[in-house]
N, C-alpha and C. Protein backbone atom coordinates (compact mmCIF):
# COMPACT_ATOMS: atom_id res chain seq x y z
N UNK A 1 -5.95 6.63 8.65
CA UNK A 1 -5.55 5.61 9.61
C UNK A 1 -5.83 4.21 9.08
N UNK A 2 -7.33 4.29 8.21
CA UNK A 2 -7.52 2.95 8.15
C UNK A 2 -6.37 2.62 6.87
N UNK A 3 -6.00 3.33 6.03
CA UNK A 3 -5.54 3.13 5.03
C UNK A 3 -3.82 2.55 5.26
N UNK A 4 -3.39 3.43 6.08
CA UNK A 4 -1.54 2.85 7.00
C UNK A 4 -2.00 1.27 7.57
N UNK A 5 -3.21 1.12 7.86
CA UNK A 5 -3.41 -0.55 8.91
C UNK A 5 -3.40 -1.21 7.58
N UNK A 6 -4.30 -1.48 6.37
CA UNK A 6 -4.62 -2.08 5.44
C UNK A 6 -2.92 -2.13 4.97
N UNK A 7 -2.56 -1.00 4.52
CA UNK A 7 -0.80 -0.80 3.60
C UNK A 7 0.24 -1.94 4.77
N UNK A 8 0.38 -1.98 6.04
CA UNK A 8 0.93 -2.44 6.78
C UNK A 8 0.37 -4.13 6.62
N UNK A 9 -1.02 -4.53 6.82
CA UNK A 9 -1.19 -5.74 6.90
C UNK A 9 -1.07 -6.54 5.27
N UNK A 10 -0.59 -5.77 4.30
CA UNK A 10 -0.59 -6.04 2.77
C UNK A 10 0.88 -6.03 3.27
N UNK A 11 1.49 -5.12 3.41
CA UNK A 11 3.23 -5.69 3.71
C UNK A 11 3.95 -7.07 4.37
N UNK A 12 3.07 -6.75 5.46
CA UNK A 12 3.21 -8.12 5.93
C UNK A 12 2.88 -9.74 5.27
N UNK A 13 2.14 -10.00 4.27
CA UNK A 13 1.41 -10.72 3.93
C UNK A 13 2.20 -10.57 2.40
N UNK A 14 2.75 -9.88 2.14
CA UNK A 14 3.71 -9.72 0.47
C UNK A 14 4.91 -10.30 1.43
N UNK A 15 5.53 -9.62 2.41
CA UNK A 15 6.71 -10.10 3.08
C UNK A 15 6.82 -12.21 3.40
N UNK A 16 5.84 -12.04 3.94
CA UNK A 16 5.71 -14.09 3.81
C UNK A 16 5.81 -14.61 2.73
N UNK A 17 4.77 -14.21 1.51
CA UNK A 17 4.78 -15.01 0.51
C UNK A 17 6.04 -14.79 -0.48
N UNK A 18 6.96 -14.18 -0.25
CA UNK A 18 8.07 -13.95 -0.93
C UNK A 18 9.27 -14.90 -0.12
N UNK A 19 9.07 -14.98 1.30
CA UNK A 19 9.87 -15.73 2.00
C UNK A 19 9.43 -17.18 1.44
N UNK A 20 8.24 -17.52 1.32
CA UNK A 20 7.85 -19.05 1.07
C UNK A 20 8.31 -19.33 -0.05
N UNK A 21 7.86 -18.19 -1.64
CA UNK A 21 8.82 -18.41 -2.80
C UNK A 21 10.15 -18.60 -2.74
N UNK A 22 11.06 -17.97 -1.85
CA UNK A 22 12.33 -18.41 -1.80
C UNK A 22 12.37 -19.44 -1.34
N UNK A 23 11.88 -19.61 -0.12
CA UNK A 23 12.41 -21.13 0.20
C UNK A 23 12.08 -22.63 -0.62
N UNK A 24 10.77 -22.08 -1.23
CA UNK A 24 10.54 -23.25 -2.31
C UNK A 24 11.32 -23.48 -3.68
N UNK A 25 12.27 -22.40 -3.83
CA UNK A 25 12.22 -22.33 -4.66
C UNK A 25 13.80 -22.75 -4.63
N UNK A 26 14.61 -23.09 -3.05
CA UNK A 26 15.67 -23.73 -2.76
C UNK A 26 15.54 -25.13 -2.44
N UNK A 27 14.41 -25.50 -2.08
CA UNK A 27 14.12 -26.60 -1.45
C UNK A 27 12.93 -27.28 -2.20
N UNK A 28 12.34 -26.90 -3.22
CA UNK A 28 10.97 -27.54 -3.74
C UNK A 28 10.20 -28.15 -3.04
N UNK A 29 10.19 -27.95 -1.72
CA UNK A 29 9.32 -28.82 -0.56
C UNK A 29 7.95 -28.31 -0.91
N UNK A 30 7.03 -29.61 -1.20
CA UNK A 30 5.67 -29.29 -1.41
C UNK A 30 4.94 -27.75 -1.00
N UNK A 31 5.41 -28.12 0.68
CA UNK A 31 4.10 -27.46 1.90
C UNK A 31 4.98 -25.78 1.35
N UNK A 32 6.08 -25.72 1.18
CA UNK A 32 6.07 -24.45 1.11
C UNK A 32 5.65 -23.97 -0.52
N UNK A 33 5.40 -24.48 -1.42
CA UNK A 33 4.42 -23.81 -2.52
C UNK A 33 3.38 -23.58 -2.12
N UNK A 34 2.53 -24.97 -1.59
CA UNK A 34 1.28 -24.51 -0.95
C UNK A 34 1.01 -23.20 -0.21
N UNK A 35 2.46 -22.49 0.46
CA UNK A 35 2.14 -21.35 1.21
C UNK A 35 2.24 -20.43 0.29
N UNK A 36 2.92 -20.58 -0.44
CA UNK A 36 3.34 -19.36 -1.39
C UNK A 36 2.05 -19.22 -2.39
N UNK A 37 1.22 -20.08 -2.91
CA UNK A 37 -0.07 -19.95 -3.59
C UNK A 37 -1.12 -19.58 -2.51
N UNK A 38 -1.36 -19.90 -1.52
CA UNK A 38 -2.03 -19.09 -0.56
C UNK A 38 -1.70 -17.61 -0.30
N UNK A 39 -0.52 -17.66 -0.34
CA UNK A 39 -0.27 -16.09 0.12
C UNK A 39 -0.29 -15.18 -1.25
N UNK A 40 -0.10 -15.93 -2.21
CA UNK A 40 -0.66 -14.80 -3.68
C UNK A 40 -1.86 -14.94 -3.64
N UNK A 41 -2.93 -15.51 -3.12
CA UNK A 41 -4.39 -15.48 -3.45
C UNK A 41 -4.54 -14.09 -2.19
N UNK A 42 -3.64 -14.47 -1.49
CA UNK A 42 -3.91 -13.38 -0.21
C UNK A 42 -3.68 -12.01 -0.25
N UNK A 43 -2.64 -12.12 -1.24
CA UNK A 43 -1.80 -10.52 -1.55
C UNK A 43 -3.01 -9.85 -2.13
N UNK A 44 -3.83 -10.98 -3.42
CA UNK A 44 -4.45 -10.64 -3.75
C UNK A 44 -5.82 -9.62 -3.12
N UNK A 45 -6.12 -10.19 -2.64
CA UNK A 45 -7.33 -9.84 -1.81
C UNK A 45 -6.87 -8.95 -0.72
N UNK A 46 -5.69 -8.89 -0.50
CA UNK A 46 -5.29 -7.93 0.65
C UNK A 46 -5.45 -6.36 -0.06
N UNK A 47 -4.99 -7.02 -1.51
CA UNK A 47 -4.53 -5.57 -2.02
C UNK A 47 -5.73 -4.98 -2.37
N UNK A 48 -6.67 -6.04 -2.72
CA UNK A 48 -8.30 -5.47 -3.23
C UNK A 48 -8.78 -4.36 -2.00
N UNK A 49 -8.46 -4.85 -0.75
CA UNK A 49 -8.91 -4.26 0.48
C UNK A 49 -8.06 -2.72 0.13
N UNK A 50 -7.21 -2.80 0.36
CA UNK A 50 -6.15 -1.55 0.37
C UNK A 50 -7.06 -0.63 -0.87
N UNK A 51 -6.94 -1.17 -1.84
CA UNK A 51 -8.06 -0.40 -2.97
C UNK A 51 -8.99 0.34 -2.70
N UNK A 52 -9.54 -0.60 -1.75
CA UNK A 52 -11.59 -0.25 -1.48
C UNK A 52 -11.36 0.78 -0.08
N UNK A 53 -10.82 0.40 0.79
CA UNK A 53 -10.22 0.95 2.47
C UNK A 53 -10.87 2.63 2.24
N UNK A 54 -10.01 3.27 0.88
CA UNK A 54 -10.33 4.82 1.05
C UNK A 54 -12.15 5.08 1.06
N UNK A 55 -12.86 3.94 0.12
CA UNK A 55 -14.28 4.52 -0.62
C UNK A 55 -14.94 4.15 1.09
N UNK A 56 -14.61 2.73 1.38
CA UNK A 56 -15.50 1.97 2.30
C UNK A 56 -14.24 1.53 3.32
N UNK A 57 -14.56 2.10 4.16
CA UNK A 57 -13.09 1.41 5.20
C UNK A 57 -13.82 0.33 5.39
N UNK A 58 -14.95 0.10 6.10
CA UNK A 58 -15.28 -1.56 6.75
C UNK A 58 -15.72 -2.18 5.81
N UNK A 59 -15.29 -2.21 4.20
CA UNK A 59 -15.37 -3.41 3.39
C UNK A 59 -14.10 -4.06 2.79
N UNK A 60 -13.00 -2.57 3.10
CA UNK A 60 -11.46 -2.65 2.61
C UNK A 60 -11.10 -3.01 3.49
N UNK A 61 -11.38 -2.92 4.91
CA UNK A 61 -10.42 -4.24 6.52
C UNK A 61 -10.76 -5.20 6.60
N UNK A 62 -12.44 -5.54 5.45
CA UNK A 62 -12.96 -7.05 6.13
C UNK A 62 -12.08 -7.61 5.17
N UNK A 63 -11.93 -6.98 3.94
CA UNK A 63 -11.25 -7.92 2.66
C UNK A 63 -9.85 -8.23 3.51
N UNK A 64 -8.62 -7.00 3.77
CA UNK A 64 -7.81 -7.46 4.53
C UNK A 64 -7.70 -8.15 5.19
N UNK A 65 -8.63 -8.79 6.05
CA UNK A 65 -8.91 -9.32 7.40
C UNK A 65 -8.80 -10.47 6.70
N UNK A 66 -9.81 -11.22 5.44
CA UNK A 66 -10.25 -12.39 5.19
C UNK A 66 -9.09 -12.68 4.51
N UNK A 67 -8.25 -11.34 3.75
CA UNK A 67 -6.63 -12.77 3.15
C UNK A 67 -5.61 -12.64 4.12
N UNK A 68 -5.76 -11.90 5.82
CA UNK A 68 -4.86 -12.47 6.63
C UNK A 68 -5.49 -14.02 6.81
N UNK A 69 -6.21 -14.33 7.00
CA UNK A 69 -6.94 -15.36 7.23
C UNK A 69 -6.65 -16.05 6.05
N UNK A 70 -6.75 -16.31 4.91
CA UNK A 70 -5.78 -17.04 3.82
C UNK A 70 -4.56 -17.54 4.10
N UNK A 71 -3.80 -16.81 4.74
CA UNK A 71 -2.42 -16.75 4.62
C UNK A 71 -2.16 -17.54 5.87
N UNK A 72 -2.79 -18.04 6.45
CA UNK A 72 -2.16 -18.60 7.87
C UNK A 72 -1.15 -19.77 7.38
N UNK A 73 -0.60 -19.66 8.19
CA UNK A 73 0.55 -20.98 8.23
C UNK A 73 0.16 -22.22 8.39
N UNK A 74 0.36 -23.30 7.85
CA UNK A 74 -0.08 -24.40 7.51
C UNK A 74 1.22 -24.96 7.90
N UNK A 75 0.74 -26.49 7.83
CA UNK A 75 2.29 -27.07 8.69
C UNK A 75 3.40 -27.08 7.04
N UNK A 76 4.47 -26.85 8.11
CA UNK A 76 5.74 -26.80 7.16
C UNK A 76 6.71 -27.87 7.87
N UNK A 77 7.85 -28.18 6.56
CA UNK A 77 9.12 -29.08 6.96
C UNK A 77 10.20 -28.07 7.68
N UNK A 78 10.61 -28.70 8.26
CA UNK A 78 11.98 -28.02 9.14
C UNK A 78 13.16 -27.86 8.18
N UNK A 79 13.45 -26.22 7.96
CA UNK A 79 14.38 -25.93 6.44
C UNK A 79 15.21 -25.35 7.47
N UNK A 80 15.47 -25.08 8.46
CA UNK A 80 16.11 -23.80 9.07
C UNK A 80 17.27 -24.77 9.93
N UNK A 81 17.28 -25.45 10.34
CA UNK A 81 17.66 -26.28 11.53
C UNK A 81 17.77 -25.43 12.72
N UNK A 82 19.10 -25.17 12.92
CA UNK A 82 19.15 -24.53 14.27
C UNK A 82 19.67 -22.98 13.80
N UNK A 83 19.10 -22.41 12.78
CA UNK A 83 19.37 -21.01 12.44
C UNK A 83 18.83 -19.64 13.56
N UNK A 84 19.55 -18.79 13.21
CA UNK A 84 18.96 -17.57 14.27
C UNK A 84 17.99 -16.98 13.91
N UNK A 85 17.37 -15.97 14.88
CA UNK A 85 16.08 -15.23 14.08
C UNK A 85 16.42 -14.56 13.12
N UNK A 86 17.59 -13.93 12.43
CA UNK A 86 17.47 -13.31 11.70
C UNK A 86 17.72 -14.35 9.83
N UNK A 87 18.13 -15.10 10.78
CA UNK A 87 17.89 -15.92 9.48
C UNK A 87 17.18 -16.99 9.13
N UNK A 88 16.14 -16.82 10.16
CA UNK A 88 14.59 -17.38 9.45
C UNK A 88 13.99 -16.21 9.01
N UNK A 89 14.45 -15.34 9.62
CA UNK A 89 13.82 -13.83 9.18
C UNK A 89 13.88 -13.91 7.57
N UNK A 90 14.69 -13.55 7.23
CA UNK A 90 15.11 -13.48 5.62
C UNK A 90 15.09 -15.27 5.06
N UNK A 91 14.84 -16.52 5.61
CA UNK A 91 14.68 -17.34 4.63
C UNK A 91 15.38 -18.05 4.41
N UNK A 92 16.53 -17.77 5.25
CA UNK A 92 17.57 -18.44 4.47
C UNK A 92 17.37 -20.33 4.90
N UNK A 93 18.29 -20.79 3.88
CA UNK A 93 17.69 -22.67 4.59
C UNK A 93 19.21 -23.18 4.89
N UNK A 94 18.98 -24.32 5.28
CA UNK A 94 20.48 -25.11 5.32
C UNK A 94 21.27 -25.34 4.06
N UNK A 95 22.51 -24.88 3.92
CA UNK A 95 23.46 -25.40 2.96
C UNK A 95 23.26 -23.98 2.94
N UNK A 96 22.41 -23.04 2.65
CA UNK A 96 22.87 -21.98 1.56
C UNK A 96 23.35 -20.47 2.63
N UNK A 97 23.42 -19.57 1.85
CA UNK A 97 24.09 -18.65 2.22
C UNK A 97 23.59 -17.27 1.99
């Protein structure tokens, strides 16, 4: 059980920082590198957790726990304008496709 929560909160947390690489990587807007280097320090440490979870569950959820806590959202520029959820979902920004 603990091991599906850890694999799930590492998905989630690979899933952002791949959205922030794209969008920085359309837009070079500062704040979203900043997220995208947070969220690889986070993957990082998420994944350390996922590692440890089987030997020590409550040292592999605290690690998880502490790079959800990395990864928080920090203020960002408005890339989306008036896009739908599914396409902030996937990233997409203005102009592109």
């Amino acid at each position: 059980m603990y091991f599906a929560i850890s694999i799930a909160a590492f998905g989630v947390v690979a899933f952002l920082t791949l959205r922030d690489i794209r969008i920085f990587r359309r837009t070079k807007l500062e704040s979203y590198r900043r997220g995208a280097m947070k969220g690889m320090a986070a993957m990082t440490l998420a994944l350390l957790g996922v590692m440890i979870v089987q030997q020590n569950p409550n040292l592999g959820l605290l690690l998880v726990l502490i790079g959800l806590f990395i990864n928080k959202k920090g203020h960002r520029e408005d890339v989306f304008g008036n896009a739908g959820t599914v396409e902030r979902f996937l990233g997409k920004t203005r102009g592109t496709g």
